[in-house]
C-alpha atoms as a PDB file:
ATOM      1  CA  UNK A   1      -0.613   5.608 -24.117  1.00  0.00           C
ATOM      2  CA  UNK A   2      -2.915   2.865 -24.210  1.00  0.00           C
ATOM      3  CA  UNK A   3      -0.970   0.945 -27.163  1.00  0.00           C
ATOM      4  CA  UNK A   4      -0.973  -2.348 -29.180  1.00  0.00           C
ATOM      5  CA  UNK A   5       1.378  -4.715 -29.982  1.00  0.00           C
ATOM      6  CA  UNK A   6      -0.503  -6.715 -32.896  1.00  0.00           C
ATOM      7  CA  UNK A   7       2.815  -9.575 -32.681  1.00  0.00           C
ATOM      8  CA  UNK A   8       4.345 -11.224 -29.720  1.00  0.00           C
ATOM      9  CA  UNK A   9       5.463 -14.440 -29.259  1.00  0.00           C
ATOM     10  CA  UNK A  10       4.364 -14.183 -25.684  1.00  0.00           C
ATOM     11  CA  UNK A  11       3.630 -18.283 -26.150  1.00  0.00           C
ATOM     12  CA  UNK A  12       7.178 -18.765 -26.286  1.00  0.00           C
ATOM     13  CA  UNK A  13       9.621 -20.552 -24.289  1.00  0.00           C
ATOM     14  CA  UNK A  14      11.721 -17.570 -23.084  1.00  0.00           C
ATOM     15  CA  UNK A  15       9.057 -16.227 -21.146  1.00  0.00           C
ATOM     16  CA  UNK A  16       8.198 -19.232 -19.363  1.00  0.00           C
ATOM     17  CA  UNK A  17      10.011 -18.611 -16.510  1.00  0.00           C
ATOM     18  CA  UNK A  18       8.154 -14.845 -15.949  1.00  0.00           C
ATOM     19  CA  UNK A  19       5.352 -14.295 -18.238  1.00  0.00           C
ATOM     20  CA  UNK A  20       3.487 -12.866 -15.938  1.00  0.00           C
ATOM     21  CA  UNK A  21       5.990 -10.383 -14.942  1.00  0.00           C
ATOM     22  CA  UNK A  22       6.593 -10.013 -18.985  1.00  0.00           C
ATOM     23  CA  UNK A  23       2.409  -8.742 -19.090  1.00  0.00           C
ATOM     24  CA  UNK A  24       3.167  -6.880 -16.105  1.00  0.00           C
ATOM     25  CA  UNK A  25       5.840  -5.032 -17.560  1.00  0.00           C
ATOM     26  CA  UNK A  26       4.416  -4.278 -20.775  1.00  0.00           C
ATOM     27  CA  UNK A  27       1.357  -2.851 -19.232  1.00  0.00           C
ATOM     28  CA  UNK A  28       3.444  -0.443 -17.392  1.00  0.00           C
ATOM     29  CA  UNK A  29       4.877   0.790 -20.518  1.00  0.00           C
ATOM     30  CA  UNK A  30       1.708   1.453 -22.081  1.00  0.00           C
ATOM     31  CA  UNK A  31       0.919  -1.282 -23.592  1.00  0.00           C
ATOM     32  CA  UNK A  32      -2.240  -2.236 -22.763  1.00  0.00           C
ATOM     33  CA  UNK A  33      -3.223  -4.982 -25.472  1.00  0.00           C
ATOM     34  CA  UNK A  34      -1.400  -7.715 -27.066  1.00  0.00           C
ATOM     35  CA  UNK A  35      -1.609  -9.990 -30.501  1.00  0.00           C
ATOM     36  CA  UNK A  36       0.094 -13.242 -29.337  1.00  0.00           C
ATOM     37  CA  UNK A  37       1.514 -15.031 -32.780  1.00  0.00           C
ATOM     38  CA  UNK A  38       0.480 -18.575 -33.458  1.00  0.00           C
ATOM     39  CA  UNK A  39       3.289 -20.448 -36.098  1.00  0.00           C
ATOM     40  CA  UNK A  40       2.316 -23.804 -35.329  1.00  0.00           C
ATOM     41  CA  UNK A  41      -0.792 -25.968 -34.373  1.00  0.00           C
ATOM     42  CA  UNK A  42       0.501 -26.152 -31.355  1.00  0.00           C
ATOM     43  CA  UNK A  43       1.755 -22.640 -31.053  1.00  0.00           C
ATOM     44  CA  UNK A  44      -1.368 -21.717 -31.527  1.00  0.00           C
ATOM     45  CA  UNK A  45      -2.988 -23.336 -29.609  1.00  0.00           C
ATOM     46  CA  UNK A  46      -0.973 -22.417 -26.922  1.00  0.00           C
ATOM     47  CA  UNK A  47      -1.641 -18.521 -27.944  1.00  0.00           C
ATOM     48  CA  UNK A  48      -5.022 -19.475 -27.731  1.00  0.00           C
ATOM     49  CA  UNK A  49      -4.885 -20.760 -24.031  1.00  0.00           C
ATOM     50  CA  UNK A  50      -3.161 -17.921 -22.929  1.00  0.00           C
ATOM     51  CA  UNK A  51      -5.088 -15.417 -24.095  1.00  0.00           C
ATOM     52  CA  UNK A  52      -7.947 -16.457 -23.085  1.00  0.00           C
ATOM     53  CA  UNK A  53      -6.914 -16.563 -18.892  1.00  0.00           C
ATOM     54  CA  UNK A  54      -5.535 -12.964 -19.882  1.00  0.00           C
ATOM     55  CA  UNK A  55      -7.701  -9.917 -20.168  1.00  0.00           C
ATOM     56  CA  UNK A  56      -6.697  -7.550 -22.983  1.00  0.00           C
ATOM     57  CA  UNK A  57      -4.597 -11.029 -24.962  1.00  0.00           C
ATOM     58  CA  UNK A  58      -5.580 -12.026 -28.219  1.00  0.00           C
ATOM     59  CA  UNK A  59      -3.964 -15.107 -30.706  1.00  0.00           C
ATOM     60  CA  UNK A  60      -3.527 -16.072 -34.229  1.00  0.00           C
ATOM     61  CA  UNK A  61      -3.873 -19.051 -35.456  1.00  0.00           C
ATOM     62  CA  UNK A  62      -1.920 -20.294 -38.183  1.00  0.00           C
ATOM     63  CA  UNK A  63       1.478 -21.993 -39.422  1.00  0.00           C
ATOM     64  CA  UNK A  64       4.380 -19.868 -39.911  1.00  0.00           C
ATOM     65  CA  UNK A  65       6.103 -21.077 -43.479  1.00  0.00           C
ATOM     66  CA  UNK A  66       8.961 -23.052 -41.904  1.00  0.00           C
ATOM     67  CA  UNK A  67       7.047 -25.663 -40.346  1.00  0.00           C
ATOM     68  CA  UNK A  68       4.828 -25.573 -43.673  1.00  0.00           C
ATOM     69  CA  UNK A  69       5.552 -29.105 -43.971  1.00  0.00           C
ATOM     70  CA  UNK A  70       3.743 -30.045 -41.187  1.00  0.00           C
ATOM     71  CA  UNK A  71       0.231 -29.401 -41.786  1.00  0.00           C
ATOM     72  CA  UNK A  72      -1.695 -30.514 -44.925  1.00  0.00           C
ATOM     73  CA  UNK A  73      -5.458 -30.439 -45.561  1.00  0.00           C
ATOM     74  CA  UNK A  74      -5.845 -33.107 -42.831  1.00  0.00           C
ATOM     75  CA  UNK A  75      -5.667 -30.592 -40.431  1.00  0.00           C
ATOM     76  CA  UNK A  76      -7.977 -28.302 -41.220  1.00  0.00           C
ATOM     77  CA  UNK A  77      -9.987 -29.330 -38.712  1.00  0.00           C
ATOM     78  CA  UNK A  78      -7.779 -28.515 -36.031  1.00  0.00           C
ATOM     79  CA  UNK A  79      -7.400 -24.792 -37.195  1.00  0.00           C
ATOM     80  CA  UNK A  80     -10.892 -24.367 -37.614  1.00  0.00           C
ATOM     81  CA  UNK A  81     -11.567 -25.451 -34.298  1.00  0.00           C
ATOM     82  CA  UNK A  82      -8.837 -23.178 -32.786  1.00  0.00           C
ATOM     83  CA  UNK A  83     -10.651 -19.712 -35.256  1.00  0.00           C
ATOM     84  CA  UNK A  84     -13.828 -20.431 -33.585  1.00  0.00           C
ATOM     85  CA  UNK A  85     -12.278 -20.141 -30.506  1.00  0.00           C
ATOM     86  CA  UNK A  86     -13.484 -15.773 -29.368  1.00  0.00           C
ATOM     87  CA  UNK A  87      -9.621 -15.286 -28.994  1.00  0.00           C
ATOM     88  CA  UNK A  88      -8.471 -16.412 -32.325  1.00  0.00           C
ATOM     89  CA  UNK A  89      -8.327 -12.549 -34.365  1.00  0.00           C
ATOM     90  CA  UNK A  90      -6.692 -13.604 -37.585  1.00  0.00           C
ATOM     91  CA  UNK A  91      -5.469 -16.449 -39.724  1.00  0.00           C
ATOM     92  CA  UNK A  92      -1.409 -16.953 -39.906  1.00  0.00           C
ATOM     93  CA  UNK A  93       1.318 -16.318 -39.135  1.00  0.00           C
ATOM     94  CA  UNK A  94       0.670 -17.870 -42.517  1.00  0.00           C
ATOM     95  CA  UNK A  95       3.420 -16.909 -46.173  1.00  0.00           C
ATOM     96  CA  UNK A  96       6.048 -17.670 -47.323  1.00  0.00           C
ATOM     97  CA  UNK A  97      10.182 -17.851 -46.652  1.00  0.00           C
ATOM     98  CA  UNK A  98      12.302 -18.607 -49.634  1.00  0.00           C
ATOM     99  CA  UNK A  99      15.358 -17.145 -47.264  1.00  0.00           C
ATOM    100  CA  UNK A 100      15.182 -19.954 -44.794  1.00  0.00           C
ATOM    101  CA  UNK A 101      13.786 -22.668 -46.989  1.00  0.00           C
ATOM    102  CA  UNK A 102      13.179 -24.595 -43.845  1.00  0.00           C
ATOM    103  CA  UNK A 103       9.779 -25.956 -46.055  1.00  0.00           C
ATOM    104  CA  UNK A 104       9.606 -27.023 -49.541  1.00  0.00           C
ATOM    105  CA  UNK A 105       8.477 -24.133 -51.551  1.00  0.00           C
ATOM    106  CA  UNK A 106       5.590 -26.443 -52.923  1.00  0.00           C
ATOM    107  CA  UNK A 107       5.053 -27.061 -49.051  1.00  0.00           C
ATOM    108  CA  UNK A 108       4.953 -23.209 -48.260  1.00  0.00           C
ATOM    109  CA  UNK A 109       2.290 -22.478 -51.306  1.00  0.00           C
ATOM    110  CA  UNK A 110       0.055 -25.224 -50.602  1.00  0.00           C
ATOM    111  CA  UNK A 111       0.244 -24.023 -46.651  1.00  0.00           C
ATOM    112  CA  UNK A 112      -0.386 -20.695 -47.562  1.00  0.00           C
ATOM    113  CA  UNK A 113      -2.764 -21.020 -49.751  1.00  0.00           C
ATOM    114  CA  UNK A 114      -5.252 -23.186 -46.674  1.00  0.00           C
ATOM    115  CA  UNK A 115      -4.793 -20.665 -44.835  1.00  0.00           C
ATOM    116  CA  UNK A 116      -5.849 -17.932 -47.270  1.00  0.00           C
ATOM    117  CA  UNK A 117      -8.776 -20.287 -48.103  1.00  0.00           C
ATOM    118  CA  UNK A 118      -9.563 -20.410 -43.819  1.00  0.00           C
ATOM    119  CA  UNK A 119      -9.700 -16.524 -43.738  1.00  0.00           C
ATOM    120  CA  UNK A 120     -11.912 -16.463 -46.970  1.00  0.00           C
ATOM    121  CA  UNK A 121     -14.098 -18.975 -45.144  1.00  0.00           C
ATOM    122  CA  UNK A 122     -14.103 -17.491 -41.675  1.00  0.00           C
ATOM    123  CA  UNK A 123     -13.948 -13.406 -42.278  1.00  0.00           C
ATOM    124  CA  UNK A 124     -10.792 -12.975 -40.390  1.00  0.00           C
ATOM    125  CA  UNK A 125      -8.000 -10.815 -41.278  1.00  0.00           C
ATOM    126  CA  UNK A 126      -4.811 -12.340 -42.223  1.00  0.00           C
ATOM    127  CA  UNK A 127      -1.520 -12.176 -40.794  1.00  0.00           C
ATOM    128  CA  UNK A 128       1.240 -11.894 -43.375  1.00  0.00           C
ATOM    129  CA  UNK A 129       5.049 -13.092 -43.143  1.00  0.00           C
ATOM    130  CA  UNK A 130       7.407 -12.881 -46.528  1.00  0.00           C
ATOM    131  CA  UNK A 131      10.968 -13.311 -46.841  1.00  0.00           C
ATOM    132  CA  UNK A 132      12.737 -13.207 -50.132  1.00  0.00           C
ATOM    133  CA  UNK A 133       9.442 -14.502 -51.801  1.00  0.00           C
ATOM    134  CA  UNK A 134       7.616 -10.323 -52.681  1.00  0.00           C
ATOM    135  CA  UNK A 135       6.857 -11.591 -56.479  1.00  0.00           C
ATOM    136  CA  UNK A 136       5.384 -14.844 -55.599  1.00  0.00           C
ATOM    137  CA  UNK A 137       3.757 -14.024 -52.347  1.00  0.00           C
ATOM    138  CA  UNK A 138       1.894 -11.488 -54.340  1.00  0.00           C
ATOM    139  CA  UNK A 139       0.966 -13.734 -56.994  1.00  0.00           C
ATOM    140  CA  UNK A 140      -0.799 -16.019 -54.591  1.00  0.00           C
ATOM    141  CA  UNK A 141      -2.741 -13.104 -52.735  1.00  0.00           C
ATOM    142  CA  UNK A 142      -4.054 -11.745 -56.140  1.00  0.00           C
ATOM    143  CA  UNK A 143      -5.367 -15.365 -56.631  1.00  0.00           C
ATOM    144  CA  UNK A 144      -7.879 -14.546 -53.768  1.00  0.00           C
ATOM    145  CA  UNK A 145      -9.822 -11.626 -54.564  1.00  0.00           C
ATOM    146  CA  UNK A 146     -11.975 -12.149 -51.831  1.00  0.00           C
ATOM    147  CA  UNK A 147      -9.696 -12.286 -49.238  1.00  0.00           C
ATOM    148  CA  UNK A 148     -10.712 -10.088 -46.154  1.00  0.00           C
ATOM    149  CA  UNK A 149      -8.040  -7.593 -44.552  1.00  0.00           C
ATOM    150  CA  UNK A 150      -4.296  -8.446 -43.094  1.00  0.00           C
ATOM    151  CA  UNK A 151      -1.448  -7.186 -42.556  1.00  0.00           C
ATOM    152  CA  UNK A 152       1.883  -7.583 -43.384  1.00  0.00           C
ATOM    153  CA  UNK A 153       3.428  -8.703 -40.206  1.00  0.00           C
ATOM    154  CA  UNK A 154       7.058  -7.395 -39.560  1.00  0.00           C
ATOM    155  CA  UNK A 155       7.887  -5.648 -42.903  1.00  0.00           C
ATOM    156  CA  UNK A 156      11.291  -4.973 -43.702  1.00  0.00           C
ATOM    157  CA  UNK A 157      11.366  -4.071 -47.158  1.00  0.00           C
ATOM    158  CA  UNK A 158      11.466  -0.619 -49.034  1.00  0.00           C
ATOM    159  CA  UNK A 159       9.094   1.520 -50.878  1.00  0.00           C
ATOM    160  CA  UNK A 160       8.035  -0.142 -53.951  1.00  0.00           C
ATOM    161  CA  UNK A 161       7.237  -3.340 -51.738  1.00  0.00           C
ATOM    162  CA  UNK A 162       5.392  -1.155 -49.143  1.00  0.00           C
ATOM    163  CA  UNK A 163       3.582   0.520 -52.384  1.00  0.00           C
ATOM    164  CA  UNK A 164       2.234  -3.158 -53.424  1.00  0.00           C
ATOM    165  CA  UNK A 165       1.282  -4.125 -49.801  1.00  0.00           C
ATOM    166  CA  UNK A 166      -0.757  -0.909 -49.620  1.00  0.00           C
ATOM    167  CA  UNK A 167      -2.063  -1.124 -53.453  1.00  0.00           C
ATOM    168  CA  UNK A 168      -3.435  -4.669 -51.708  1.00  0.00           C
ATOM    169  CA  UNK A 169      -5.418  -3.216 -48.787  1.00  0.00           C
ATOM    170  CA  UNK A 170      -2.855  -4.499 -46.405  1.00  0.00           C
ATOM    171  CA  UNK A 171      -1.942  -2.835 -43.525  1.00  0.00           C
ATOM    172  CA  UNK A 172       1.875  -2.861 -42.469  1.00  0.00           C
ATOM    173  CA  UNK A 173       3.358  -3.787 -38.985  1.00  0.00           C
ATOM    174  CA  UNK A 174       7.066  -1.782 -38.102  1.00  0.00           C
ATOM    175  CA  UNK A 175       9.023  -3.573 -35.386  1.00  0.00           C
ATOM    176  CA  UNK A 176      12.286  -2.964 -34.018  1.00  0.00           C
ATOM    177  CA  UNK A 177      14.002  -3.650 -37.623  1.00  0.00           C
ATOM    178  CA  UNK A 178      13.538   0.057 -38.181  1.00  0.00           C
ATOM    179  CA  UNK A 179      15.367   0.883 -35.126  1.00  0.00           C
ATOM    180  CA  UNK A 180      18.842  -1.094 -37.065  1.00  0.00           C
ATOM    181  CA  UNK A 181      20.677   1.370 -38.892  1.00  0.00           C
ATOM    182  CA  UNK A 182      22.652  -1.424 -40.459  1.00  0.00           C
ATOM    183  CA  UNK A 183      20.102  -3.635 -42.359  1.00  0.00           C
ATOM    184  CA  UNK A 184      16.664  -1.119 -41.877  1.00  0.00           C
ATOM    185  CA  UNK A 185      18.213   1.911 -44.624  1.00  0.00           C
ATOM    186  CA  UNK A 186      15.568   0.739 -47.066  1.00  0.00           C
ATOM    187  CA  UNK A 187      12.678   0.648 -44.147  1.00  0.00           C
ATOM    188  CA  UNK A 188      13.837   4.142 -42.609  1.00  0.00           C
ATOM    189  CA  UNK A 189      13.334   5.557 -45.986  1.00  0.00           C
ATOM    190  CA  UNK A 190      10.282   3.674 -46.702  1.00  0.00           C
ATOM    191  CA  UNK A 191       8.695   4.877 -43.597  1.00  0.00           C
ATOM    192  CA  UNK A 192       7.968   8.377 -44.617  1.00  0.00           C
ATOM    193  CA  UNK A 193       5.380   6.828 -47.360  1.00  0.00           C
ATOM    194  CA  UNK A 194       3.442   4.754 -44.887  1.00  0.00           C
ATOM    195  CA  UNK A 195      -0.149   6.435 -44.077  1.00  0.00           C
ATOM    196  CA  UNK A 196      -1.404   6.826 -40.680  1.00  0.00           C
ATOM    197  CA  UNK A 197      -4.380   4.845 -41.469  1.00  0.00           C
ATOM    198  CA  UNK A 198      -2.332   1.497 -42.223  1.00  0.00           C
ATOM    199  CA  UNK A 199       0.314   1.907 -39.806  1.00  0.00           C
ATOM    200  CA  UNK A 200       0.798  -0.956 -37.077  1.00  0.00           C
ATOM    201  CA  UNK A 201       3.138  -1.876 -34.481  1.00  0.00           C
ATOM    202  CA  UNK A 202       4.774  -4.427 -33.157  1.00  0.00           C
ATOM    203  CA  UNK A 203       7.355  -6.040 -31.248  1.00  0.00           C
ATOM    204  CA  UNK A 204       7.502  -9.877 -32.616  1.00  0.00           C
ATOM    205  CA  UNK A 205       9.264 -10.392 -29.272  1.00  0.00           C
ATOM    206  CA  UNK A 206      11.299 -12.397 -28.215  1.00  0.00           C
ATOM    207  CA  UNK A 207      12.785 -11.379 -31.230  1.00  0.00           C
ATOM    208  CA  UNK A 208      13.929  -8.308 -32.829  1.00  0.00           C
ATOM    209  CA  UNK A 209      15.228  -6.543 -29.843  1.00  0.00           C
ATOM    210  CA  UNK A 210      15.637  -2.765 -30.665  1.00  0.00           C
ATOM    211  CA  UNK A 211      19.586  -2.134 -31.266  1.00  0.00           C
ATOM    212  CA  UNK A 212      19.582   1.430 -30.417  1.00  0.00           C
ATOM    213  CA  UNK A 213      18.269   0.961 -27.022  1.00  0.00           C
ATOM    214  CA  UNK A 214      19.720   2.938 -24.520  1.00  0.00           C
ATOM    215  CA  UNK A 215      21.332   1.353 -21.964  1.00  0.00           C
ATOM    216  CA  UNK A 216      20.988  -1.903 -23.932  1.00  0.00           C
ATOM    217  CA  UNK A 217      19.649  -4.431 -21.900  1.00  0.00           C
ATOM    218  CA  UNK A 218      21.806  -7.415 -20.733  1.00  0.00           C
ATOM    219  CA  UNK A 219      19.504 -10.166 -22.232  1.00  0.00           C
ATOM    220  CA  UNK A 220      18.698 -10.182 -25.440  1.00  0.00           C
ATOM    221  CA  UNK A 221      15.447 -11.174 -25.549  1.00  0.00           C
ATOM    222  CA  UNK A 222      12.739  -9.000 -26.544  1.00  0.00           C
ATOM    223  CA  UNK A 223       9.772  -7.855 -24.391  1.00  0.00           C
ATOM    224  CA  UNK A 224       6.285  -5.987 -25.251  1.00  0.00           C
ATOM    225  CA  UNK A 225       7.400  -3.228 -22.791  1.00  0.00           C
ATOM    226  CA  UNK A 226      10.165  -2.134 -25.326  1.00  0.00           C
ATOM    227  CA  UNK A 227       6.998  -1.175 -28.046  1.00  0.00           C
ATOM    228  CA  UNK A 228       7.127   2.679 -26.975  1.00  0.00           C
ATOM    229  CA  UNK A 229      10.584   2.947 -28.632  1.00  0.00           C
ATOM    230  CA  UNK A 230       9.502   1.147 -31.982  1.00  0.00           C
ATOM    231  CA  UNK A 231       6.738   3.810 -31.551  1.00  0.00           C
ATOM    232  CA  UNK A 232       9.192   6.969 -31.207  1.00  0.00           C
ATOM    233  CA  UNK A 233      11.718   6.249 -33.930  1.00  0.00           C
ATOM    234  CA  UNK A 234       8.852   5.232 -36.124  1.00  0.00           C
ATOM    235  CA  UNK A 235       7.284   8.593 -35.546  1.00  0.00           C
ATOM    236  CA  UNK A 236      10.316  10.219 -35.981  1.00  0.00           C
ATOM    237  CA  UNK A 237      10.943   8.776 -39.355  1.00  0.00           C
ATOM    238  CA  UNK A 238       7.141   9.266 -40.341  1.00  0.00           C
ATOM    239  CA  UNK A 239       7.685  13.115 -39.509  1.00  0.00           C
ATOM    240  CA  UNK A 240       4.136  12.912 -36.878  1.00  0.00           C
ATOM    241  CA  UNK A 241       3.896  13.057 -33.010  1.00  0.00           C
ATOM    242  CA  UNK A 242       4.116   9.867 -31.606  1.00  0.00           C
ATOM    243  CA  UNK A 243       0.701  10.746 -29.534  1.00  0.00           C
ATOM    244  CA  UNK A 244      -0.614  11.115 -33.259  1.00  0.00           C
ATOM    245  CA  UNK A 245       1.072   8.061 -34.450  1.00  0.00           C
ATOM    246  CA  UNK A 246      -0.188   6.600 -30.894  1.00  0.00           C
ATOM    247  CA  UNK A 247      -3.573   7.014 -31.448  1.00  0.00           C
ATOM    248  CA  UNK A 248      -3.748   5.887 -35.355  1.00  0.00           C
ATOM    249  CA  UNK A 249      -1.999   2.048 -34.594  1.00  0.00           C
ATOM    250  CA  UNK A 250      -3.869   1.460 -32.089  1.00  0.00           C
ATOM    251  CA  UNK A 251      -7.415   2.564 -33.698  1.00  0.00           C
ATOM    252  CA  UNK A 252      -5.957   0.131 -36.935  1.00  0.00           C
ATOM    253  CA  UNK A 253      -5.758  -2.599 -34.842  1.00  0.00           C
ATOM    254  CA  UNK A 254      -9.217  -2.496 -33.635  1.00  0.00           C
ATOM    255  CA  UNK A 255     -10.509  -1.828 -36.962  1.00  0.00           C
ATOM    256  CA  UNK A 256      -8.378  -4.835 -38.493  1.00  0.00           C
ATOM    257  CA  UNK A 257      -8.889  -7.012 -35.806  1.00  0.00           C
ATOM    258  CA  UNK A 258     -11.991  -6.221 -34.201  1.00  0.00           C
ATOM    259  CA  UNK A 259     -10.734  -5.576 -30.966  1.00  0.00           C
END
């Protein structure tokens, strides 16, 4: 398998201590390319750094909804900058979170809708986070009818929400949430509606470690190498091989992000 994990957090703190070995690891799995998430300018930036002394690393570049209050129209600049960069693959992790209201709503929508304006204006693809916020987050992307590609990063919803994303062009990303028989019922039922050709997936690690991993490991943080799993209890639930369901995410993400 030569697959890709279109989110990780590879910029994070946790893996300071043996990022390399992280990459390493991954690799060995299969997982040959990864999508590392910018939330913040300087998150961002950082994914931007790193990818670029890393063959087969990308970045976003964006601000996640929970630090929305940190970046106006002042710092455009900066994120322009940062999209130019041949790393940068997509605007975000850029929505909205009415479940953490860490940000102002106000704060969130103005923050979201920069960064919708930034794809418009550079071509890139977008890269999608909503919690708790389907009926306004929609509202805002149907104010943009020019808006190039994205994809709904780490969906956890259920089928009427997956039938609007798809109505919308978007693509979907499946993470370990679907692996949770305790809060991923509506996903796991969801999943047999998702088409092959807008199926993506990813880990968002350090987060979202797989619970029905077997043995579980002792840390809880996340890694890239654990993206093969997501892959086989996706399939699984989306009734196709996993080579088939192999080959289709990864071929999406090079079509979305011009890999």
């Amino acid at each position: 398998m030569n697959l890709v994990d279109i989110g990780v957090n590879l910029a994070h703190d946790s893996f300071d201590a043996d990022r390399d070995a992280v990459i390493a690891r991954a690799r060995a799995a299969g997982v040959g390319r990864m999508i590392v998430t910018g939330s913040t300018l300087a998150s961002s930036a950082a994914a931007v750094e790193l990818a670029a002394g890393v063959d087969g690393l990308y970045a976003t570049v964006g601000v996640h909804p929970h630090h929305a209050a940190e970046v106006d129209a002042s710092h455009l600049p900066q994120l322009r900058e940062l999209l130019a960069q041949a790393q940068a693959v997509a605007v975000g992790e850029c929505g909205l979170d009415f479940f953490r209201d860490f940000s102002p709503r106000d704060r969130q929508e103005e923050a979201f809708r920069l960064q919708l304006g930034l794809a418009i204006e550079t071509g890139l693809p977008v890269f999608l986070h909503q919690r708790d916020a389907h009926d306004r987050f929609l509202g805002i992307l149907d104010e943009c009818p020019h808006l190039p590609p994205g994809v709904a990063h780490c969906f956890t919803g259920g089928r009427e929400e997956l039938a609007a994303y798809l109505e919308r062009g978007l693509y979907v990303g499946i993470t370990g949430w679907i692996c949770d028989e305790r809060r991923g019922d509506a996903l796991r039922a969801a999943a047999r509606y998702l088409p092959l050709d807008r199926v993506l997936i990813e880990t968002d690690a350090p987060y979202l470690l797989p619970r029905d991993l077997d043995p579980r490991p002792r840390s809880r943080r996340n890694e890239p190498m654990h993206l093969p799993h997501v892959l086989l209890v996706l399939a699984r639930l989306m009734g196709v091989a996993p080579e088939r369901l192999a080959e289709a995410s990864s071929r999406n993400a090079e079509r979305l992000f011009g890999l």
